[in-house]
Protein backbone atom coordinates (compact mmCIF):
# COMPACT_ATOMS: atom_id res chain seq x y z
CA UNK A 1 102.91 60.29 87.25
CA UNK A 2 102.88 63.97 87.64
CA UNK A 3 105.69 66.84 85.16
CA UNK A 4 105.59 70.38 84.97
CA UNK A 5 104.63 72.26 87.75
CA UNK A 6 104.62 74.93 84.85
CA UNK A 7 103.54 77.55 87.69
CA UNK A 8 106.48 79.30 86.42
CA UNK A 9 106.01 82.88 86.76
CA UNK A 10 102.92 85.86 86.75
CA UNK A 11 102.91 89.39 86.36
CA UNK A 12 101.30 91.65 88.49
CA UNK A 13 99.62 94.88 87.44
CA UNK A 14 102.24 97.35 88.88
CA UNK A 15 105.66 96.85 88.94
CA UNK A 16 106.16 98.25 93.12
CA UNK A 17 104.48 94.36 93.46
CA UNK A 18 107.73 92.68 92.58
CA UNK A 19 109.00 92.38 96.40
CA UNK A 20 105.98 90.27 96.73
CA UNK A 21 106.45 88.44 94.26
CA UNK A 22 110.09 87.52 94.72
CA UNK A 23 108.96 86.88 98.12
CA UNK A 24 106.74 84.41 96.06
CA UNK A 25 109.67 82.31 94.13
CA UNK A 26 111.35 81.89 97.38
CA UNK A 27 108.96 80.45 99.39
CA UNK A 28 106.33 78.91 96.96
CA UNK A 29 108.34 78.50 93.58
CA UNK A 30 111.92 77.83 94.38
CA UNK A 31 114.57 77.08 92.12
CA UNK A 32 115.22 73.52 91.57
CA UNK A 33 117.62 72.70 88.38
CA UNK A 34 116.24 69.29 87.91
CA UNK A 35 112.81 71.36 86.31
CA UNK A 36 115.44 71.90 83.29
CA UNK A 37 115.24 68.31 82.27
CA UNK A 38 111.26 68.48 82.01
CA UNK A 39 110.93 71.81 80.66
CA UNK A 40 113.60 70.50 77.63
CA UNK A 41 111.10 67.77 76.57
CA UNK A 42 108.24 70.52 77.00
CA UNK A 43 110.45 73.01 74.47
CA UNK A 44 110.97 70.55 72.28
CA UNK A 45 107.61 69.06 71.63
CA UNK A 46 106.53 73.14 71.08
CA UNK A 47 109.34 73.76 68.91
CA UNK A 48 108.55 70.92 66.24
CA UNK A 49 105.11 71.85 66.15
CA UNK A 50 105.23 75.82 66.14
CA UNK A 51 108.58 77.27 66.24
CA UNK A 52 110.79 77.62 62.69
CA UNK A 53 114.70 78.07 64.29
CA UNK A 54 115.21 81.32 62.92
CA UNK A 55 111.98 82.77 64.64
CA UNK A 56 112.06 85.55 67.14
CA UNK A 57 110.73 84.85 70.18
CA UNK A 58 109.08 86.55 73.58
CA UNK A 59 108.66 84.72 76.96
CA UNK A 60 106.53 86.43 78.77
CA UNK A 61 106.43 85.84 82.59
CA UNK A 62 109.98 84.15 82.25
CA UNK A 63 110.59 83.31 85.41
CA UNK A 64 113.80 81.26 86.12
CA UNK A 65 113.88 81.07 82.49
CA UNK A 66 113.70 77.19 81.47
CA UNK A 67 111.89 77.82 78.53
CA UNK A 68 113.78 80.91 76.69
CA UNK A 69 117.06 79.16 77.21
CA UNK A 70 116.02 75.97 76.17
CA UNK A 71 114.31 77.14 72.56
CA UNK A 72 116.01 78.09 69.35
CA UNK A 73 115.58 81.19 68.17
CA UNK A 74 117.05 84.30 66.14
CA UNK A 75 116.40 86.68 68.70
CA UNK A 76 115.60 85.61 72.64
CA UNK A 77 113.90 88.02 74.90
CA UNK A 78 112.32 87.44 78.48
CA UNK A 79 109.80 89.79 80.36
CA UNK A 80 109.03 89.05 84.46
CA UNK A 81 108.15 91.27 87.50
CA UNK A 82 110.60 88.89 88.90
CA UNK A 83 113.78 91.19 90.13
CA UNK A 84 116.18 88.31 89.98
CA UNK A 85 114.75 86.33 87.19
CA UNK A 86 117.84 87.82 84.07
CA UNK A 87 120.40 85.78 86.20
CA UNK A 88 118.70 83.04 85.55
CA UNK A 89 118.76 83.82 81.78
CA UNK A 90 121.44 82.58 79.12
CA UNK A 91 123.85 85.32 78.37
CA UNK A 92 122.03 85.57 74.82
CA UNK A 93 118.81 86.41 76.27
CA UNK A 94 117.47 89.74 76.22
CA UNK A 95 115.85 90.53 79.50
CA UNK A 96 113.33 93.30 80.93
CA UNK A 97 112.29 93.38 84.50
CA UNK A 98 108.50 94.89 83.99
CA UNK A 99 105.21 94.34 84.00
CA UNK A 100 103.45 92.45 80.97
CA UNK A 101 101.04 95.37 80.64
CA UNK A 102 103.19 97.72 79.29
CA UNK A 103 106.00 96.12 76.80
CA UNK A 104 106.91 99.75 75.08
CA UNK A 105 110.49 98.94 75.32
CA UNK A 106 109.83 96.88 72.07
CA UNK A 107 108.77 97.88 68.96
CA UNK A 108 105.87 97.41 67.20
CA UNK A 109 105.86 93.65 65.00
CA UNK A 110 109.02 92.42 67.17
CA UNK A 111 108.34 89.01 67.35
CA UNK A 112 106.76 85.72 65.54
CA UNK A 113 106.20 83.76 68.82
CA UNK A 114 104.80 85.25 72.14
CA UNK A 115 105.07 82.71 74.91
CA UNK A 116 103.16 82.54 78.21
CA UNK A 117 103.51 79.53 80.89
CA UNK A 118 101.00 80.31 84.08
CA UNK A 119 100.26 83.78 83.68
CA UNK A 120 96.74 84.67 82.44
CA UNK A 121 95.05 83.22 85.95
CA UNK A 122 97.44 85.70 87.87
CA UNK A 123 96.29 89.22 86.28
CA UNK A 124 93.22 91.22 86.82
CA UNK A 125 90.81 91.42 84.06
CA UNK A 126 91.70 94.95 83.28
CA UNK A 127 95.60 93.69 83.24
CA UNK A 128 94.96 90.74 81.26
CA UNK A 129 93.30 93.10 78.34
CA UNK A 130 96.59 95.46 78.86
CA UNK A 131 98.41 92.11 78.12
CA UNK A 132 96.77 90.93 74.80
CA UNK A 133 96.98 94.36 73.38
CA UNK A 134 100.42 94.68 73.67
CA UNK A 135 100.68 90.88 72.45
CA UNK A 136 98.63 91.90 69.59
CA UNK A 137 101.15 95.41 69.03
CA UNK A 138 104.83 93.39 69.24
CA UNK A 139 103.23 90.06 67.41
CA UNK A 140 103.60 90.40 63.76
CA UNK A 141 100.66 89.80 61.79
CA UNK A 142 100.07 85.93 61.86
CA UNK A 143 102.50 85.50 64.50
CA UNK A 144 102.02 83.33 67.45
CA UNK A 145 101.07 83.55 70.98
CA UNK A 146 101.34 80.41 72.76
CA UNK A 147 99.57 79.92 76.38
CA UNK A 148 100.18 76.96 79.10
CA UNK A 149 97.84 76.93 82.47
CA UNK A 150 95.88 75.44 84.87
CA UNK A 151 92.80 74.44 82.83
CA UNK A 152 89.75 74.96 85.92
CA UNK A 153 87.80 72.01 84.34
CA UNK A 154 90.75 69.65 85.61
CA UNK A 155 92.53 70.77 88.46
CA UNK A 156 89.74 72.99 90.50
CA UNK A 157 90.34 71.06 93.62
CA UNK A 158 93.62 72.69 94.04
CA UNK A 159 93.28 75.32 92.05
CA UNK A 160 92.83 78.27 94.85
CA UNK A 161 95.60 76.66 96.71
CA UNK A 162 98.15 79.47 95.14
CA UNK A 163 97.34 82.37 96.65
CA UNK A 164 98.22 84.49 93.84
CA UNK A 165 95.28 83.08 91.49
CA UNK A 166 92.93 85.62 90.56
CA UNK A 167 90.92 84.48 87.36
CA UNK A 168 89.50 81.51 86.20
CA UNK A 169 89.97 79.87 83.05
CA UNK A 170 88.90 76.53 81.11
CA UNK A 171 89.94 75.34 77.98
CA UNK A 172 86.65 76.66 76.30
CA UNK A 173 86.67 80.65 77.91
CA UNK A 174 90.08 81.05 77.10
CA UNK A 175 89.20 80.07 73.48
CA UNK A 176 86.38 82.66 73.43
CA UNK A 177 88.42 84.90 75.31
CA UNK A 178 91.16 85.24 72.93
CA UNK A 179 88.92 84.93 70.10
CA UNK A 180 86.97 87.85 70.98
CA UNK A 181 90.11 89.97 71.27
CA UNK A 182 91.76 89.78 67.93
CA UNK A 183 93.25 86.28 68.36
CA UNK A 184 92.47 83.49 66.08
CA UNK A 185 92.69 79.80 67.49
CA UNK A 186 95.29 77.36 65.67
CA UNK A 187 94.89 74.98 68.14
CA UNK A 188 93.50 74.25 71.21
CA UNK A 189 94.93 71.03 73.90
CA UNK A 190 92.75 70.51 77.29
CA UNK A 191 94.62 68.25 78.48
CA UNK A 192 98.40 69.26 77.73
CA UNK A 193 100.20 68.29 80.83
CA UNK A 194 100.13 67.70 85.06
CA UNK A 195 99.85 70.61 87.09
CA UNK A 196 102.94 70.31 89.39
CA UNK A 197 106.04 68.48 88.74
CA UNK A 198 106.72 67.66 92.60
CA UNK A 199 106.01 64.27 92.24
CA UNK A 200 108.48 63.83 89.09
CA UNK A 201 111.49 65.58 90.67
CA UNK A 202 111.86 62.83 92.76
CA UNK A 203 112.33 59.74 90.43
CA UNK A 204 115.19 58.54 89.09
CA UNK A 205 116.61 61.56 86.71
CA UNK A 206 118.65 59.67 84.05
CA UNK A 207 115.45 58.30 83.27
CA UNK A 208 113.34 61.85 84.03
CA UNK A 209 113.53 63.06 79.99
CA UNK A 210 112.19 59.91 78.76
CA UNK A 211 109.37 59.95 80.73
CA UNK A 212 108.68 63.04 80.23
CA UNK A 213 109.01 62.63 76.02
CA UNK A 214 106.54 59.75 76.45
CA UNK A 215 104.03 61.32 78.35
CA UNK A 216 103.97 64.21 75.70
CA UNK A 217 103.75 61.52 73.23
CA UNK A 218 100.27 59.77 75.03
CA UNK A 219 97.26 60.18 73.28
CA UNK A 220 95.54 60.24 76.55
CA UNK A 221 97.02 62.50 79.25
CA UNK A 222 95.88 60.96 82.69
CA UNK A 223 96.34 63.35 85.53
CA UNK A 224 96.43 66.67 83.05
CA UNK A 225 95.89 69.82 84.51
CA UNK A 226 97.33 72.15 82.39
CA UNK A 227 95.90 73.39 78.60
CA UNK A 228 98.04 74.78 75.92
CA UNK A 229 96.17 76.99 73.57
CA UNK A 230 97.82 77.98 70.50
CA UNK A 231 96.69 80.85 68.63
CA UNK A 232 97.77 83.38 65.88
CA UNK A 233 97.56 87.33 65.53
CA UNK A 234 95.08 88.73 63.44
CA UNK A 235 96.15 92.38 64.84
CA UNK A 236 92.18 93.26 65.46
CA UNK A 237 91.05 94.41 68.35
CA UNK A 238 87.58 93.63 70.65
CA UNK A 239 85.04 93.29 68.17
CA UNK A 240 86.39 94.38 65.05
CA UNK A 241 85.89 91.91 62.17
């Protein structure tokens, strides 16, 4: 069984790179409605673990938006290089096409939940330290930042196969890594789900959901490729205890 291909969107450092990556969600990441139906099941396994309904909430690296619109929240907001990604967005959503490394259009304690699906691998270092810092600045103090991705340990066979992958991370250096800049660890899931939902698109879809609610539900995750790493805001930066 494979689910998410939860490659769902990256950032690049400067915002003159969205052509390419636009060019990217048409010819490596199309849009396929049927990822709605897994990414549900995904949202709602998050939200009844780590979201309270009248939280505010960020989705960083939105892409065509299947988790934003699928969560409830007081306030909705999505961030993506992506030119085209706010009509994919419910009319409710708060959209801003820009990089993740500079978030100044919101203020400073904005939000209890930061999300993040497939993003860290696809900045620079440099980018990815832009990234946590402004995490860190619209995150109020033991808010939430919430990361899904590849995990290296599981999936490195195919890992390099996206093109756009420019960091490696396992389950154990992105714990140090957000540790070490101002991020405490809540919790931290290896094995979380598949890599690529390819494989799932094709069965039989009134029966997609449940499959997809039991797998979550598995104690053992065979064929995980993808972490989640939950983790709160302690609003310190590198180093400081």
């Amino acid at each position: 069984m494979t689910t998410p291909d939860l490659e769902q969107s990256m950032t690049p450092s400067r915002t003159g790179l969205g052509e390419l990556y636009d060019s990217y969600f048409k010819t490596r990441f199309g849009f396929d409605p049927r990822r709605d139906l897994v990414w549900k099941e995904v949202v709602r396994w998050i939200e009844r673990r780590y979201l309270q309904p009248d939280a505010r909430v960020l989705d960083v690296g939105a892409g065509y938006c299947n988790f934003i619109n699928n969560v409830t929240a007081s306030r909705r907001c999505a961030v993506d290089v992506f030119t085209k990604f706010p009509t994919f967005a419910n009319p409710d959503v708060e959209t801003h096409i820009s990089s993740c490394t500079d978030m100044s259009f919101f203020a400073d304690d904005s939000f209890d939940v930061v999300f993040a699906s497939n993003l860290a691998e696809h900045l620079g270092r440099s980018d990815l330290i832009l990234f946590l810092g402004e995490v860190r600045r619209v995150l109020r103090l033991g808010g939430l930042l919430i990361l899904m991705q590849p995990n290296f340990k599981y999936c490195s066979a195919t890992y390099f196969d996206d093109y756009t992958h420019l960091q490696i991370f396992t389950d154990a250096s992105l714990y140090d890594f957000l540790e070490a800049y101002g991020l405490k660890i809540r919790e931290s899931l290896p094995k979380f789900m598949p890599v690529n939902m390819k494989s799932t698109l094709r069965l039989n879809l009134p029966f997609l959901p449940l499959i997809v609610r039991s797998y979550l539900a598995m104690p053992f995750k065979p064929f995980a490729g993808q972490m989640l790493m939950v983790a709160e805001n302690q609003k310190k930066g590198p180093g400081e205890d």
